[in-house]
PDB file of N, CA and C in Angstrom:
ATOM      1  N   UNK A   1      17.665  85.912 189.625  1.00  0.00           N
ATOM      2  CA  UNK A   1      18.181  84.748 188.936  1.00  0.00           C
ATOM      3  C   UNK A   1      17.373  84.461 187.690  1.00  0.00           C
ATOM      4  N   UNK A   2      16.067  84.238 187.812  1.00  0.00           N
ATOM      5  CA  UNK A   2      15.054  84.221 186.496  1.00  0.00           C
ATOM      6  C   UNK A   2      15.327  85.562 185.688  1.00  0.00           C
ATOM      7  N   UNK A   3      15.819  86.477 185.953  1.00  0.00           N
ATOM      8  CA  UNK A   3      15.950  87.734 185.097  1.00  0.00           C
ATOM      9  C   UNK A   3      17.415  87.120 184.040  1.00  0.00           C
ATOM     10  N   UNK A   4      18.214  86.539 185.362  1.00  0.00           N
ATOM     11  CA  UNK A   4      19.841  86.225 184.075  1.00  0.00           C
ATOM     12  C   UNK A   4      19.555  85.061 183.199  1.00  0.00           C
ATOM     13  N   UNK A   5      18.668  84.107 183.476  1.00  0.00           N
ATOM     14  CA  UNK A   5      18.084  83.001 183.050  1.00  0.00           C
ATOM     15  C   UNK A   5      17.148  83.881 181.691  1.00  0.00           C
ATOM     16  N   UNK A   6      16.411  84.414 181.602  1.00  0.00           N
ATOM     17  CA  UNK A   6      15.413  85.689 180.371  1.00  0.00           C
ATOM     18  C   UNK A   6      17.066  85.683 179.776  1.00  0.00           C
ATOM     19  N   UNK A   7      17.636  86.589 180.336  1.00  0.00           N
ATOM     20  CA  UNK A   7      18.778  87.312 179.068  1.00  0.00           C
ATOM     21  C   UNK A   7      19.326  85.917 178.390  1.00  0.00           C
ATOM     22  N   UNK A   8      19.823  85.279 179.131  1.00  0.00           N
ATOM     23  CA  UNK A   8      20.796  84.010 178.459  1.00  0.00           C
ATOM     24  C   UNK A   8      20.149  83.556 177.303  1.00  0.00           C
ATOM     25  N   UNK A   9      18.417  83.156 177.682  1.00  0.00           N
ATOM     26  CA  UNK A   9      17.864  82.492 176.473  1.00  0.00           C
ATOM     27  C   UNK A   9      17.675  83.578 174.993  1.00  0.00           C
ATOM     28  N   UNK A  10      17.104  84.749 175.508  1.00  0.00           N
ATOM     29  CA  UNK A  10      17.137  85.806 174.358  1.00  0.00           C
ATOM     30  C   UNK A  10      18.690  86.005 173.680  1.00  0.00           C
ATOM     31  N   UNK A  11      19.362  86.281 174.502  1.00  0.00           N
ATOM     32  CA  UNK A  11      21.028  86.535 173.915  1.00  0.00           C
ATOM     33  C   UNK A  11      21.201  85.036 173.006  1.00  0.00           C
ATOM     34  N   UNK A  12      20.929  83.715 173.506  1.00  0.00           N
ATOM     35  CA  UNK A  12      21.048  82.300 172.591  1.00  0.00           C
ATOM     36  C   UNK A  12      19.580  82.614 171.622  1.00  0.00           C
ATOM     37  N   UNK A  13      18.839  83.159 171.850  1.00  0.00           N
ATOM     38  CA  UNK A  13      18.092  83.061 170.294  1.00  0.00           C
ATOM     39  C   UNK A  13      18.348  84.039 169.297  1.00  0.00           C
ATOM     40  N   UNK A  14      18.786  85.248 169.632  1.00  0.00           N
ATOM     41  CA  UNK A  14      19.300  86.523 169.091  1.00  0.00           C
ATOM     42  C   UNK A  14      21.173  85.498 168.105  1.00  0.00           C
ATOM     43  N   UNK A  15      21.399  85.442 168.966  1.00  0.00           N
ATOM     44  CA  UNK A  15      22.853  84.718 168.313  1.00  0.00           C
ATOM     45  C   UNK A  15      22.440  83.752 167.195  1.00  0.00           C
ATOM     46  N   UNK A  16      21.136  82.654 167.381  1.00  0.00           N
ATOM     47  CA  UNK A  16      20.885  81.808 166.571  1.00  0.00           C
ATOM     48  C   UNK A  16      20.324  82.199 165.562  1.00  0.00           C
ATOM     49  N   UNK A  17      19.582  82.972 165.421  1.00  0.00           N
ATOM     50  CA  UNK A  17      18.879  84.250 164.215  1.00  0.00           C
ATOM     51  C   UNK A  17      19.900  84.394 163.441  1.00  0.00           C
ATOM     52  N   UNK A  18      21.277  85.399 164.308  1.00  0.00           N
ATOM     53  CA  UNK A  18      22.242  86.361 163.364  1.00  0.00           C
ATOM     54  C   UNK A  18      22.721  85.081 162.817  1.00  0.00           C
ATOM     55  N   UNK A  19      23.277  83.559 162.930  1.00  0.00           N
ATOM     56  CA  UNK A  19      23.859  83.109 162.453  1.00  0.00           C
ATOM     57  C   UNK A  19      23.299  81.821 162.315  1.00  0.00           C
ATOM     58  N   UNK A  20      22.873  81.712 161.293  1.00  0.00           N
ATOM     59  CA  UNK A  20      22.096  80.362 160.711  1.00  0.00           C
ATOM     60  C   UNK A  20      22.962  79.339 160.478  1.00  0.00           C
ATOM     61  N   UNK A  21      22.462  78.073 161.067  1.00  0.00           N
ATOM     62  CA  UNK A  21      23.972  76.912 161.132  1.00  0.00           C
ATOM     63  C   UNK A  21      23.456  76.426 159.739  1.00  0.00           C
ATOM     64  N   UNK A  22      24.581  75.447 159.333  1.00  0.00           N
ATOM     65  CA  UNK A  22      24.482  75.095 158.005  1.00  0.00           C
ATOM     66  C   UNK A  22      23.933  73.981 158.180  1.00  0.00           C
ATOM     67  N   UNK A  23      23.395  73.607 156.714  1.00  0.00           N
ATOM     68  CA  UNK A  23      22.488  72.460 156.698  1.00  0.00           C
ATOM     69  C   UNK A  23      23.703  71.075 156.949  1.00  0.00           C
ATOM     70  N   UNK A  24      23.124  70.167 157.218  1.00  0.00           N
ATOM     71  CA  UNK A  24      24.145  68.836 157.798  1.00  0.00           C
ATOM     72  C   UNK A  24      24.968  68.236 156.438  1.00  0.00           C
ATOM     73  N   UNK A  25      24.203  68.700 155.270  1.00  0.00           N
ATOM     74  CA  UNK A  25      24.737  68.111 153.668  1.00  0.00           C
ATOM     75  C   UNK A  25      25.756  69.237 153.605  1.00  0.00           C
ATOM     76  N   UNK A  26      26.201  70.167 153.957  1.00  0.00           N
ATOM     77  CA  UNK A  26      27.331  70.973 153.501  1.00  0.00           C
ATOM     78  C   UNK A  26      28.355  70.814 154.969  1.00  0.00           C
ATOM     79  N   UNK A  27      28.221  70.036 156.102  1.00  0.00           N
ATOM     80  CA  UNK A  27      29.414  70.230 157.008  1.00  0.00           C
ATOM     81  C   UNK A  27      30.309  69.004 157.171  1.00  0.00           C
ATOM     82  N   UNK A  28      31.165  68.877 157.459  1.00  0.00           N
ATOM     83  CA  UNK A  28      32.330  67.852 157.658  1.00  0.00           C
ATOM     84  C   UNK A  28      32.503  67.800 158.661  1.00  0.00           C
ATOM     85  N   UNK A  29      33.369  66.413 159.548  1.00  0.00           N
ATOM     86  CA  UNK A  29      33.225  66.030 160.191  1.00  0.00           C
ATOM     87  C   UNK A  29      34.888  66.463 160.789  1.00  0.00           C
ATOM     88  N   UNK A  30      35.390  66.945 161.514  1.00  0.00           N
ATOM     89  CA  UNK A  30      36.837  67.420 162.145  1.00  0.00           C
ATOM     90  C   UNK A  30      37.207  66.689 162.371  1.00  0.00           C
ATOM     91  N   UNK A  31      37.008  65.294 162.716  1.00  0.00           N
ATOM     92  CA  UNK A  31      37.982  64.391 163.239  1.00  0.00           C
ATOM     93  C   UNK A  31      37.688  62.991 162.467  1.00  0.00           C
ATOM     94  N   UNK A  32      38.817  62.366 161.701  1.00  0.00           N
ATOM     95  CA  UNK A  32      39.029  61.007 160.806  1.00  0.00           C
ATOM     96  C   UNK A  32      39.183  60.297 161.626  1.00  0.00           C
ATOM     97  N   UNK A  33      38.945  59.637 161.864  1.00  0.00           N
ATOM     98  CA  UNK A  33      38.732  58.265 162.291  1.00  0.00           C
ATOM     99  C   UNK A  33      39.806  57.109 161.727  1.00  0.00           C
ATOM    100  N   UNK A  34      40.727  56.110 161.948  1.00  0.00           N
ATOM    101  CA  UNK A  34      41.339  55.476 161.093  1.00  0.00           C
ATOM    102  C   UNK A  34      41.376  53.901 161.662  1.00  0.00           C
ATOM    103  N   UNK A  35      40.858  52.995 161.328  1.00  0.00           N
ATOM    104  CA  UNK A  35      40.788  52.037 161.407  1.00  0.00           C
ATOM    105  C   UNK A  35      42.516  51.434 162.398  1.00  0.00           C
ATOM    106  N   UNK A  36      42.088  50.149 163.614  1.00  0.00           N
ATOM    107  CA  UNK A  36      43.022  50.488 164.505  1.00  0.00           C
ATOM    108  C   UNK A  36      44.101  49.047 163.563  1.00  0.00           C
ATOM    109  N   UNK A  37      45.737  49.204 163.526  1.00  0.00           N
ATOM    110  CA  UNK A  37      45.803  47.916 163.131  1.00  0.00           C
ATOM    111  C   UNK A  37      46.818  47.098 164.003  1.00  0.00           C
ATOM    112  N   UNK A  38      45.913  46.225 164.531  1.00  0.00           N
ATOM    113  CA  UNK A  38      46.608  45.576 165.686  1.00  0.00           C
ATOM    114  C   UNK A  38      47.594  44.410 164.756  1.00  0.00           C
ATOM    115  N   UNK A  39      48.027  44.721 163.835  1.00  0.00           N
ATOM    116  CA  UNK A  39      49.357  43.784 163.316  1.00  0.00           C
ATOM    117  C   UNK A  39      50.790  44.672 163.876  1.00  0.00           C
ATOM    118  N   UNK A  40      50.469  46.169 163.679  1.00  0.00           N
ATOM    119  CA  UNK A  40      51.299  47.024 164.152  1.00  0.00           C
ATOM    120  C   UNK A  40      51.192  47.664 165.434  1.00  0.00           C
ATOM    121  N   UNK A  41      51.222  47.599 166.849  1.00  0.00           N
ATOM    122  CA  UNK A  41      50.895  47.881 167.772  1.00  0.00           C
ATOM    123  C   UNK A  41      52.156  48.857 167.916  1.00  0.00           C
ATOM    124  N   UNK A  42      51.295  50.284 168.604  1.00  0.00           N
ATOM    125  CA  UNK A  42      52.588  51.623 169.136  1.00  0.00           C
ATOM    126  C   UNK A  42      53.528  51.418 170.130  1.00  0.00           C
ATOM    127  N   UNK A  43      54.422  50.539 169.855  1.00  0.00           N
ATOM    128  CA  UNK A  43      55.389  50.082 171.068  1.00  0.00           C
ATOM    129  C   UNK A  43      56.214  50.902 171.613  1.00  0.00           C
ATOM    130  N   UNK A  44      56.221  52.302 171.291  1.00  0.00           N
ATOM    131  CA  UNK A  44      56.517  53.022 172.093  1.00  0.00           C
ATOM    132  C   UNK A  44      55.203  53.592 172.631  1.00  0.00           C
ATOM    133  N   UNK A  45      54.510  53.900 172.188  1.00  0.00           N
ATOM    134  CA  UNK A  45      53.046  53.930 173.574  1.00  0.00           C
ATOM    135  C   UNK A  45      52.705  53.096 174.598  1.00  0.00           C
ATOM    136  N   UNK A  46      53.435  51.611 174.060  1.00  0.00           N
ATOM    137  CA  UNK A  46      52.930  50.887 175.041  1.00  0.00           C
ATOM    138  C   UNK A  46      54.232  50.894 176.083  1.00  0.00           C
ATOM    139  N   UNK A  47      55.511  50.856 175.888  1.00  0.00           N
ATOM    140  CA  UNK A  47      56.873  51.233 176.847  1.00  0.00           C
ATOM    141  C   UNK A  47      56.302  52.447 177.248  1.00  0.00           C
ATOM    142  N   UNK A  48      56.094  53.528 177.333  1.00  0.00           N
ATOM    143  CA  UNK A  48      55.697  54.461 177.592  1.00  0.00           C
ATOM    144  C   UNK A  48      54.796  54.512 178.954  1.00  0.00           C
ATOM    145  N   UNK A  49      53.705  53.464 178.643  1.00  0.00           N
ATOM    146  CA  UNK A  49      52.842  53.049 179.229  1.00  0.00           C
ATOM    147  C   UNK A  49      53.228  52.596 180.222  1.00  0.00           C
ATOM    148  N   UNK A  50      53.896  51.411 180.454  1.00  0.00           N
ATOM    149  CA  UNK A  50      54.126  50.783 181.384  1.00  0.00           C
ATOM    150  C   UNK A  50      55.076  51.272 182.134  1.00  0.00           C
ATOM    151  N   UNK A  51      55.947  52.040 181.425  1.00  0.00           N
ATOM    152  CA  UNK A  51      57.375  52.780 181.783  1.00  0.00           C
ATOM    153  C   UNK A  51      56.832  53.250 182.990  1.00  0.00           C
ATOM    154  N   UNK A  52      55.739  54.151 182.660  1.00  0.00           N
ATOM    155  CA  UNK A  52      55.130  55.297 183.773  1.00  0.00           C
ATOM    156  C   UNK A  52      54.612  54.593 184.781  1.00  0.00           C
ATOM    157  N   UNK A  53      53.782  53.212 184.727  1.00  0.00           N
ATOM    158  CA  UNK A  53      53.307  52.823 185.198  1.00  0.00           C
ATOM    159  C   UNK A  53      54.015  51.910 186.657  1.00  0.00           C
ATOM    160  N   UNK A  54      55.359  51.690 186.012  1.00  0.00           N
ATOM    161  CA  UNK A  54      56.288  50.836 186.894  1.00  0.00           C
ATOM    162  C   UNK A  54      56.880  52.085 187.967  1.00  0.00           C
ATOM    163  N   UNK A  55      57.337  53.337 186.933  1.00  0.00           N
ATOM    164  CA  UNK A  55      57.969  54.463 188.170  1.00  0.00           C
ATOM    165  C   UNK A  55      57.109  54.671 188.857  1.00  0.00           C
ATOM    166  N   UNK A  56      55.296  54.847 188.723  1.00  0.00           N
ATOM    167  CA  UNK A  56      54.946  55.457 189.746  1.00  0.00           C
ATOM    168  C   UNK A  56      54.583  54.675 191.198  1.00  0.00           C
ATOM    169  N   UNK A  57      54.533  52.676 190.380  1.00  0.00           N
ATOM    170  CA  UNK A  57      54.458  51.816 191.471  1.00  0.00           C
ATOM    171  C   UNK A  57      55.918  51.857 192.509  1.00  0.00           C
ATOM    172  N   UNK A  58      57.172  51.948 191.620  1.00  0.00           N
ATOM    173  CA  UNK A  58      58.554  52.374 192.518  1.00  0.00           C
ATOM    174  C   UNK A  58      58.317  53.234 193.311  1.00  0.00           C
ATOM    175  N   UNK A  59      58.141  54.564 193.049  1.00  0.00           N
ATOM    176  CA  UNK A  59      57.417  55.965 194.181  1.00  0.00           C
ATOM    177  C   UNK A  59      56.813  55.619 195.250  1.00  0.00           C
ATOM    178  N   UNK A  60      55.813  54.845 194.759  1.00  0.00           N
ATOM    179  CA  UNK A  60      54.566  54.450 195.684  1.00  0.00           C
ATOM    180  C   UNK A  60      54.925  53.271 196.904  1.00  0.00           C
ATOM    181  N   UNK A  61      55.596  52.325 196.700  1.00  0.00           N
ATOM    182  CA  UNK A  61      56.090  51.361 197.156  1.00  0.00           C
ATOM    183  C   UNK A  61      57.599  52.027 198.494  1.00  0.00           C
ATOM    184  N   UNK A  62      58.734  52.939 197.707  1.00  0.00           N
ATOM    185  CA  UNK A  62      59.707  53.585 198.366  1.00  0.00           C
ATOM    186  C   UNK A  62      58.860  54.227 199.272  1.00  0.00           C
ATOM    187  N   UNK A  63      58.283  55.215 198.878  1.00  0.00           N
ATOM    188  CA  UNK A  63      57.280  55.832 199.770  1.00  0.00           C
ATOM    189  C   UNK A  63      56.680  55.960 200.869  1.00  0.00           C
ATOM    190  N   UNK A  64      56.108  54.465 200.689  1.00  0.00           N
ATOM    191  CA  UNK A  64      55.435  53.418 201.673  1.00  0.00           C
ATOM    192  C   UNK A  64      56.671  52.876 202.670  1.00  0.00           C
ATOM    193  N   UNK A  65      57.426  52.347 202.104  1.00  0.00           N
ATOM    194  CA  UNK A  65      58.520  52.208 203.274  1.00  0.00           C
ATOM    195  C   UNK A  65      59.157  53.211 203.884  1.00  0.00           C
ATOM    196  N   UNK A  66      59.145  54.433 203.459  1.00  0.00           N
ATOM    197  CA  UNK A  66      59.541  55.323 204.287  1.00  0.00           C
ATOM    198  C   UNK A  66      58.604  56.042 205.396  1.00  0.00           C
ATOM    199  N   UNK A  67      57.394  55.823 204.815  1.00  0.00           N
ATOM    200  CA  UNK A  67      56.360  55.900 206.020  1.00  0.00           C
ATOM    201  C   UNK A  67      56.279  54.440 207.373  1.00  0.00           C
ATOM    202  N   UNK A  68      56.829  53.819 206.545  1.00  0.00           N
ATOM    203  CA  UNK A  68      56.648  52.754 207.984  1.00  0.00           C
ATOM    204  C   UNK A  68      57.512  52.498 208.662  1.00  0.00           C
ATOM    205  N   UNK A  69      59.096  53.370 208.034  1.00  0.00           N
ATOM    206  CA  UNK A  69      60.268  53.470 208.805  1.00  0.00           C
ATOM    207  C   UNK A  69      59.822  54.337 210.000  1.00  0.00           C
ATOM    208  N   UNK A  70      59.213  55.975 209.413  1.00  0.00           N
ATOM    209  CA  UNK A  70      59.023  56.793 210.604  1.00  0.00           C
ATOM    210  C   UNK A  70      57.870  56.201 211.444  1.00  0.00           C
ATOM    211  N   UNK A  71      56.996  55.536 211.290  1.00  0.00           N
ATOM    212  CA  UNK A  71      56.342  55.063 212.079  1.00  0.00           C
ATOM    213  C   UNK A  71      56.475  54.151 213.250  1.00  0.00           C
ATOM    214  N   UNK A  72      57.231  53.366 213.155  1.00  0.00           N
ATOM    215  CA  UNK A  72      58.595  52.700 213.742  1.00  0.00           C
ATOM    216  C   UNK A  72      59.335  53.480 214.649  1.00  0.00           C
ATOM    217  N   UNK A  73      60.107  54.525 214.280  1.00  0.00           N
ATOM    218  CA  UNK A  73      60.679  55.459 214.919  1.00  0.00           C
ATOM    219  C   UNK A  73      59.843  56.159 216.080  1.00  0.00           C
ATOM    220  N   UNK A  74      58.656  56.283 215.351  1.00  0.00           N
ATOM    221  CA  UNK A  74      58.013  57.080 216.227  1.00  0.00           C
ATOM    222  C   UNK A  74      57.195  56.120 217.834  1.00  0.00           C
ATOM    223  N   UNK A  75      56.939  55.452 217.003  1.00  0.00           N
ATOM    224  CA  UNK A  75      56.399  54.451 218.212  1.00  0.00           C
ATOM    225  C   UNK A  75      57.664  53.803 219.379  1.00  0.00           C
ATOM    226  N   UNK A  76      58.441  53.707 218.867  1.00  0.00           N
ATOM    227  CA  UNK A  76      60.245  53.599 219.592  1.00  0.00           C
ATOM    228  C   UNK A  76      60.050  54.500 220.778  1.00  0.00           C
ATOM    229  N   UNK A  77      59.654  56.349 220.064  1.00  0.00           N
ATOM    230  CA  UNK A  77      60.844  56.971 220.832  1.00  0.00           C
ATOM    231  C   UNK A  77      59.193  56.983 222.173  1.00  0.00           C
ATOM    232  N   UNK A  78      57.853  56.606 221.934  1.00  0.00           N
ATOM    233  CA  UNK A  78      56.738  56.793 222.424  1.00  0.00           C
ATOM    234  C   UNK A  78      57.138  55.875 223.589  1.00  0.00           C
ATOM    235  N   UNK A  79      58.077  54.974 223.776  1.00  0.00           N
ATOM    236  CA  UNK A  79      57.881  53.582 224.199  1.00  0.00           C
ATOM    237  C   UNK A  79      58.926  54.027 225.395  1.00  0.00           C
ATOM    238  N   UNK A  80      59.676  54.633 224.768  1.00  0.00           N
ATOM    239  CA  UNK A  80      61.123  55.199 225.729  1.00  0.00           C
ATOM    240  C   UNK A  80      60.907  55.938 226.853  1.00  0.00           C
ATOM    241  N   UNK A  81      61.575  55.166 228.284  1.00  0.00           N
ATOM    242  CA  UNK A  81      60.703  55.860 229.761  1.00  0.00           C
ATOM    243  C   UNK A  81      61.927  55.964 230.311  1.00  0.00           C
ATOM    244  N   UNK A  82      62.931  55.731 229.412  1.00  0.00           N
ATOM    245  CA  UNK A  82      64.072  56.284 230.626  1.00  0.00           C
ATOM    246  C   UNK A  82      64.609  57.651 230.945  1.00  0.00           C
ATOM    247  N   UNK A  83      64.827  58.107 232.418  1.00  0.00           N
ATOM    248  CA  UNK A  83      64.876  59.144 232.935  1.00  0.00           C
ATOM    249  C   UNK A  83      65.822  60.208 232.599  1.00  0.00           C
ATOM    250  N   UNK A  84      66.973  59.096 232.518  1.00  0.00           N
ATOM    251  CA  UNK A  84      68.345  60.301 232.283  1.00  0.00           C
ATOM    252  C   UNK A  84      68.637  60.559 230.894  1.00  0.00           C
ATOM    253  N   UNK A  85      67.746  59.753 230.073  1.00  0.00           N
ATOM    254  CA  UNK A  85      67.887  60.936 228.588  1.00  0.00           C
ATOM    255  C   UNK A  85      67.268  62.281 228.503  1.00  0.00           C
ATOM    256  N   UNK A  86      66.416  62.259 229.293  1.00  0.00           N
ATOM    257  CA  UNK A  86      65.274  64.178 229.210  1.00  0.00           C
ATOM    258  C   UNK A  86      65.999  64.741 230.502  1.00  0.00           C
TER     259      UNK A  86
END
C-alpha cells in the first residue's frame, strides 16, 4: 500500500513539473455569477417546484392507504377461525 501511495505522489509531482499552472493574473473564472432579481421570480421553477412536490405527496399519501388497506385485510383473514372455509 505505501509502495501505491510512493507512485501516486511521484506520478502528481512528475505531472506538476511537465505542466506549470498559470499564474492567478492570467486565469478566469468559469462560472458568472449574476446578481438574483427577486422583482422577477422563475415562476415556472417555482410551479415546477411545487408541481413535483404535490405529486410526490399524492404518491406518498395513495400509497399509504393502500398499505393500510392490505393491512386490514390481512389482519381480517388472521382473525378468521371458521372451519368450513379451509
Amino acid at each position: 500500500m505505501a509502495a501505491g501511495l510512493r507512485a501516486v505522489r511521484r506520478w502528481g509531482l512528475l505531472a506538476a513539473a511537465a505542466s506549470p499552472s498559470p499564474s492567478p493574473a492570467f486565469t478566469r473564472s468559469v462560472s458568472v455569477v449574476k446578481e438574483a432579481n427577486s422583482g422577477q421570480p422563475n415562476w415556472l421553477g417555482v410551479g415546477m417546484a411545487f408541481g413535483t412536490s404535490a405529486v410526490l405527496w399524492a404518491f406518498l399519501i395513495k400509497e399509504h392507504n393502500e398499505d393500510v388497506m392490505e393491512y386490514e385485510r390481512r389482519k381480517q383473514e388472521r382473525q378468521h377461525k371458521c372451519t368450513g372455509c379451509s
